[in-house]
Each structure stands twice: as structure tokens, then as C-alpha cells.
Protein backbone atom coordinates (compact mmCIF):
# COMPACT_ATOMS: atom_id res chain seq x y z
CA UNK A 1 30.36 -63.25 43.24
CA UNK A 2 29.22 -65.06 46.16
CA UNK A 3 27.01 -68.19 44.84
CA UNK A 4 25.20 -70.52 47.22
CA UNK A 5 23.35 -73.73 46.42
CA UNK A 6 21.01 -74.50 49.61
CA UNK A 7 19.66 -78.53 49.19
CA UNK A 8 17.23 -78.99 52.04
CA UNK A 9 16.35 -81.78 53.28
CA UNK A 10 17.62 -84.13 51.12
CA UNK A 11 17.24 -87.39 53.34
CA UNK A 12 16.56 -90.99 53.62
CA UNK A 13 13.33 -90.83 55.20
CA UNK A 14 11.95 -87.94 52.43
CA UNK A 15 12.94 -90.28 49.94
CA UNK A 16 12.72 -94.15 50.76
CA UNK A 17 12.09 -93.61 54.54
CA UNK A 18 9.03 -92.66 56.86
CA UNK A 19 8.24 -90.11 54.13
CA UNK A 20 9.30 -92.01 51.13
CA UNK A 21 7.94 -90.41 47.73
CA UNK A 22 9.08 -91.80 44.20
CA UNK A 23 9.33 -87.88 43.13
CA UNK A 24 11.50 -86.91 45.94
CA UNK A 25 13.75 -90.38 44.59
CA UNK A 26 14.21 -89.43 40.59
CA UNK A 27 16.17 -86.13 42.16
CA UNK A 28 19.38 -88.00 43.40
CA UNK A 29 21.18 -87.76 39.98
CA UNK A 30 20.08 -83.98 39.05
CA UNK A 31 20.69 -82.78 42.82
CA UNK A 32 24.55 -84.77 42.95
CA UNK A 33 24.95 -82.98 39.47
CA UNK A 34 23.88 -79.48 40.90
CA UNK A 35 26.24 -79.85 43.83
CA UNK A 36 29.14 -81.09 41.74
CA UNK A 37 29.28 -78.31 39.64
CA UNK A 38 28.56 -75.54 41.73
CA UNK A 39 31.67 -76.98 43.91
CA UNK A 40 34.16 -77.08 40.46
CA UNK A 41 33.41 -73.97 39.54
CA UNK A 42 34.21 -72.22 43.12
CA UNK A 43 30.14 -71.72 44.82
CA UNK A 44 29.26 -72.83 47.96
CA UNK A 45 26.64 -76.06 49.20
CA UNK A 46 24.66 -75.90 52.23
CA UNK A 47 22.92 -78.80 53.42
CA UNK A 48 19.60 -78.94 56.01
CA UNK A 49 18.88 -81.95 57.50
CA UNK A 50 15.67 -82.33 59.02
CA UNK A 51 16.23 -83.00 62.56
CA UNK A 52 13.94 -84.53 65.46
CA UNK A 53 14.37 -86.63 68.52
CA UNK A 54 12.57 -88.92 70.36
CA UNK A 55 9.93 -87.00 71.40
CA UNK A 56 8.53 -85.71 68.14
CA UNK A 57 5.58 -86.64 67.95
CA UNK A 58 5.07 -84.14 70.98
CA UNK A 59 6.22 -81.33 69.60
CA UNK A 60 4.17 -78.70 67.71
CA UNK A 61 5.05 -80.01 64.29
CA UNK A 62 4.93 -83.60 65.00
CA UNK A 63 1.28 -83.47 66.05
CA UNK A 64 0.57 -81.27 62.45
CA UNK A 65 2.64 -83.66 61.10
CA UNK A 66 2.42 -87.21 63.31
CA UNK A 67 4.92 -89.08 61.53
CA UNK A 68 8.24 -89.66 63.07
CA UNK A 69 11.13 -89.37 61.02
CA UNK A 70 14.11 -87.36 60.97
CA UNK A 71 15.15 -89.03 64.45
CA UNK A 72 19.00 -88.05 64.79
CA UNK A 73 21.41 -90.54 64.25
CA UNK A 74 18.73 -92.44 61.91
CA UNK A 75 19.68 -94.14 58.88
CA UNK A 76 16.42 -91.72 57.84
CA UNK A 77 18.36 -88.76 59.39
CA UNK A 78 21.15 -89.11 57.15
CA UNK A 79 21.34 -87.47 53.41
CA UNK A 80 19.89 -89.77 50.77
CA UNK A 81 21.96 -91.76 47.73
CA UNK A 82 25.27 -90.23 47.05
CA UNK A 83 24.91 -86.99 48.79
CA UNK A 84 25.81 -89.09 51.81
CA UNK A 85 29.36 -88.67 50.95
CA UNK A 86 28.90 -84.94 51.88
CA UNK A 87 28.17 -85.84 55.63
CA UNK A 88 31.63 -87.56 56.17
CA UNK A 89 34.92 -84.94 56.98
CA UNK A 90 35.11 -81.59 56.19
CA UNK A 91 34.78 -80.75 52.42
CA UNK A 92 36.10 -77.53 51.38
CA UNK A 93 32.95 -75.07 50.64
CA UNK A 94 29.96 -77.53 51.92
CA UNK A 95 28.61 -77.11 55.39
CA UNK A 96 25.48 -78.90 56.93
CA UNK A 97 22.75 -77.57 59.16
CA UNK A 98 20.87 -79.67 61.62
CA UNK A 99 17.12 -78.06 61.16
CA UNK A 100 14.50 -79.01 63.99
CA UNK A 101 11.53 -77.77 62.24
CA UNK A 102 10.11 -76.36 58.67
CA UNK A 103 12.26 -73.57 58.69
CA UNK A 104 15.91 -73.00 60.06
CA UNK A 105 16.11 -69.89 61.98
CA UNK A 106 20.53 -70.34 62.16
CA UNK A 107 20.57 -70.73 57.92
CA UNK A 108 21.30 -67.35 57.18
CA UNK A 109 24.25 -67.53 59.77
CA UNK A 110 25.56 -70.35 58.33
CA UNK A 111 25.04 -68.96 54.53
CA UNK A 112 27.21 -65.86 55.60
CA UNK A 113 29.85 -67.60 57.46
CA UNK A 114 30.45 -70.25 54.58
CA UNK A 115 30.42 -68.14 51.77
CA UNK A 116 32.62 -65.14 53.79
CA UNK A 117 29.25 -62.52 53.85
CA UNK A 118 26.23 -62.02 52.40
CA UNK A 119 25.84 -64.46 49.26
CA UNK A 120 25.33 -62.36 46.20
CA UNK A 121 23.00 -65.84 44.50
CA UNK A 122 21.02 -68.42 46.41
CA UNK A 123 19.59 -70.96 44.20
CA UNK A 124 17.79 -73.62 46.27
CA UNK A 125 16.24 -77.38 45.50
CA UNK A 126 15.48 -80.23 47.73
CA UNK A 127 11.73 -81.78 49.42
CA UNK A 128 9.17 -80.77 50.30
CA UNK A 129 8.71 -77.76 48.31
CA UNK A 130 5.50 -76.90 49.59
CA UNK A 131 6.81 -76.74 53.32
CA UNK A 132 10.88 -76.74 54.30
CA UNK A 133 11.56 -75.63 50.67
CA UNK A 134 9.19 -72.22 50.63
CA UNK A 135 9.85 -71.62 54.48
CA UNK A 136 14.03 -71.50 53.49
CA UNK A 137 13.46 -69.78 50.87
CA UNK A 138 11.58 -66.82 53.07
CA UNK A 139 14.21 -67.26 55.26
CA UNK A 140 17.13 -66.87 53.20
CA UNK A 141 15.34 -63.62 50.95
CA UNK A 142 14.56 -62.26 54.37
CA UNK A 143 18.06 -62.44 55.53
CA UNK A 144 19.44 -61.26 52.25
CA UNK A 145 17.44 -58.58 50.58
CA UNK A 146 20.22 -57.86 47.87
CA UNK A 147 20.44 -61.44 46.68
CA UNK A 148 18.96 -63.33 43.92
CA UNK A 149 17.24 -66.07 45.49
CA UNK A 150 16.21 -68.97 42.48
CA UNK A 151 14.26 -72.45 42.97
CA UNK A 152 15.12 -74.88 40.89
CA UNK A 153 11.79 -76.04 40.24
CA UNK A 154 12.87 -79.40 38.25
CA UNK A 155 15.01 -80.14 41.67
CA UNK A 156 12.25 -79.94 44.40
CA UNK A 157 9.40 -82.51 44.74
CA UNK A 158 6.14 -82.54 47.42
CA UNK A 159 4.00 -85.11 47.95
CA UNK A 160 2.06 -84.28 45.27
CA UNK A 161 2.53 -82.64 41.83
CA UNK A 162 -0.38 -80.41 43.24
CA UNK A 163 1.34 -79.20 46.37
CA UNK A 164 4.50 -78.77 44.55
CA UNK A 165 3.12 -76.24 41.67
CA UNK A 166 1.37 -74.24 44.54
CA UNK A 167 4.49 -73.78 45.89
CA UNK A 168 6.37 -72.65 43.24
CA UNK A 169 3.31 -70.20 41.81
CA UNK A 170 3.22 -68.75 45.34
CA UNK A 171 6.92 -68.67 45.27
CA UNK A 172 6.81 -67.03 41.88
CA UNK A 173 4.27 -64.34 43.64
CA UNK A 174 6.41 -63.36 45.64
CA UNK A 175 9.36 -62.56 43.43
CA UNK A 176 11.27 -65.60 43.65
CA UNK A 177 12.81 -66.65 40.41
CA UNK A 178 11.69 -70.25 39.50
CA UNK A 179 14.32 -71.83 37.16
């Protein structure tokens, strides 16, 4: 069985940065946990990172969104706490994908080439779950019909606890098994 753990946007600015939010911060130890054991036992991590240059705040999502974070090569760019450790050398079964907006339209590519085809699980956690988390998560079922696509619910934070359960019901809606 193909098993794929997808943590998006994990990263400094989401969780002490720009975008900073205390929920987003209590997920470092559960997240590193996650990714620890689904790497012992043989699965496959994917990491997004959020990515934006200079010009941002120009760009369709940065006036939605006017806050400029994400800016590559940032210390807010990088992956937050001790998921850093996953952005230096090549790691056996992790792989990282520089995202420029909400959702990434090169994830599924980079799913199938990591895990060797079509993951048979997806089970997905990381910020903000009420935008990058449920437009992966479309992505990745779109891409992969067959697949069991899970998100862990207790892994994901928004900005608030509001936007975060409307996320997971419409999530939940839409077939997606919320663990």
C-alpha cells in the first residue's frame, strides 16, 4: 500500500511569523510525531511551503489576502520548529513542494513520483484548514479518485476555531474522512 502524509504549509510565518496563530503553534509536537512514524513504518511525507516573492502584495491573492509572508528565502518561508530538519539534504521518502498560491496545481505530480504511482492513502494536516488545507485536499481527491483521502482534524488549525470546523464539516460533505 502506497501511504502519503501531505503537511501543508507548515511554516514560520503561519505559526510565529506574519501569520502567527497560537493554534497553528500547539501542532509542532503532534505534526513531528505524524511524520516520524509514517517515515518508520515505510509511508511517504510531502511538504508545501507557501511560496511568494517580492511582489505579493500584487498578485491576485495578496490583494485578498494583503499580508506579505511566505517571501522565499525568509526565515517565515522556511518550515516551522523541528520540521525544519526536513528542508536540509535529501531524506529518503520526504519531498517538498514550493506552492505559490492556496492550492498547488504540481502536488499530485509530486505525490505520484514520490510514492512510485498513484498513492493508495492520503491523510493530510497542516494551516490553514479553511484555505491551503481544503484546496489540497480537492486537489489531491481530484487527482486520485481511488484513494482514501483523511484530514487529520486534531492536526490542522485556521485562524479561528470557527473557520476551522467549517472546513472540516464542508470537508466531511464532501466525502472526505475527518480523523
Amino acid at each position: 500500500m502506497r501511504e502519503l502524509l501531505v503537511v501543508i504549509d507548515y511554516q514560520n510565518d503561519f505559526v510565529t511569523g506574519a501569520l502567527g496563530n497560537p493554534a497553528a503553534a500547539a501542532l509542532e509536537q503532534g505534526i513531528a510525531a505524524r511524520v516520524a512514524a509514517q517515515l518508520e513504518r515505510g509511508g511517504r511525507v510531502l511538504f508545501t511551503r507557501d511560496t511568494h516573492g517580492t511582489d505579493y502584495l500584487n498578485t491576485r491573492e495578496g490583494r485578498f489576502l494583503p499580508v506579505a509572508h511566505c517571501i522565499k528565502g525568509s526565515q517565515g518561508w522556511g518550515l516551522y520548529g523541528s520540521l525544519s530538519q526536513y528542508e536540509t539534504g535529501v531524506r529518503d521518502g520526504v519531498s517538498i513542494v514550493d506552492k505559490p498560491t492556496f492550492g498547488c496545481a504540481a502536488l499530485p505530480a509530486e505525490a505520484e513520483a514520490l510514492c512510485g504511482g498513484a498513492p493508495d492513502s492520503i491523510e493530510i494536516c497542516g494551516v490553514v484548514t479553511d484555505i491551503c488545507v481544503v484546496s489540497n485536499a480537492v486537489l489531491l481527491h481530484s487527482a486520485f479518485l481511488n484513494a482514501r483521502v483523511a484530514v487529520l482534524k486534531d492536526l490542522c488549525a485556521a485562524a479561528t476555531p470557527e473557520g476551522h470546523a467549517r472546513a472540516l464539516a464542508l470537508l466531511a460533505g464532501m466525502g472526505y474522512e475527518i480523523v
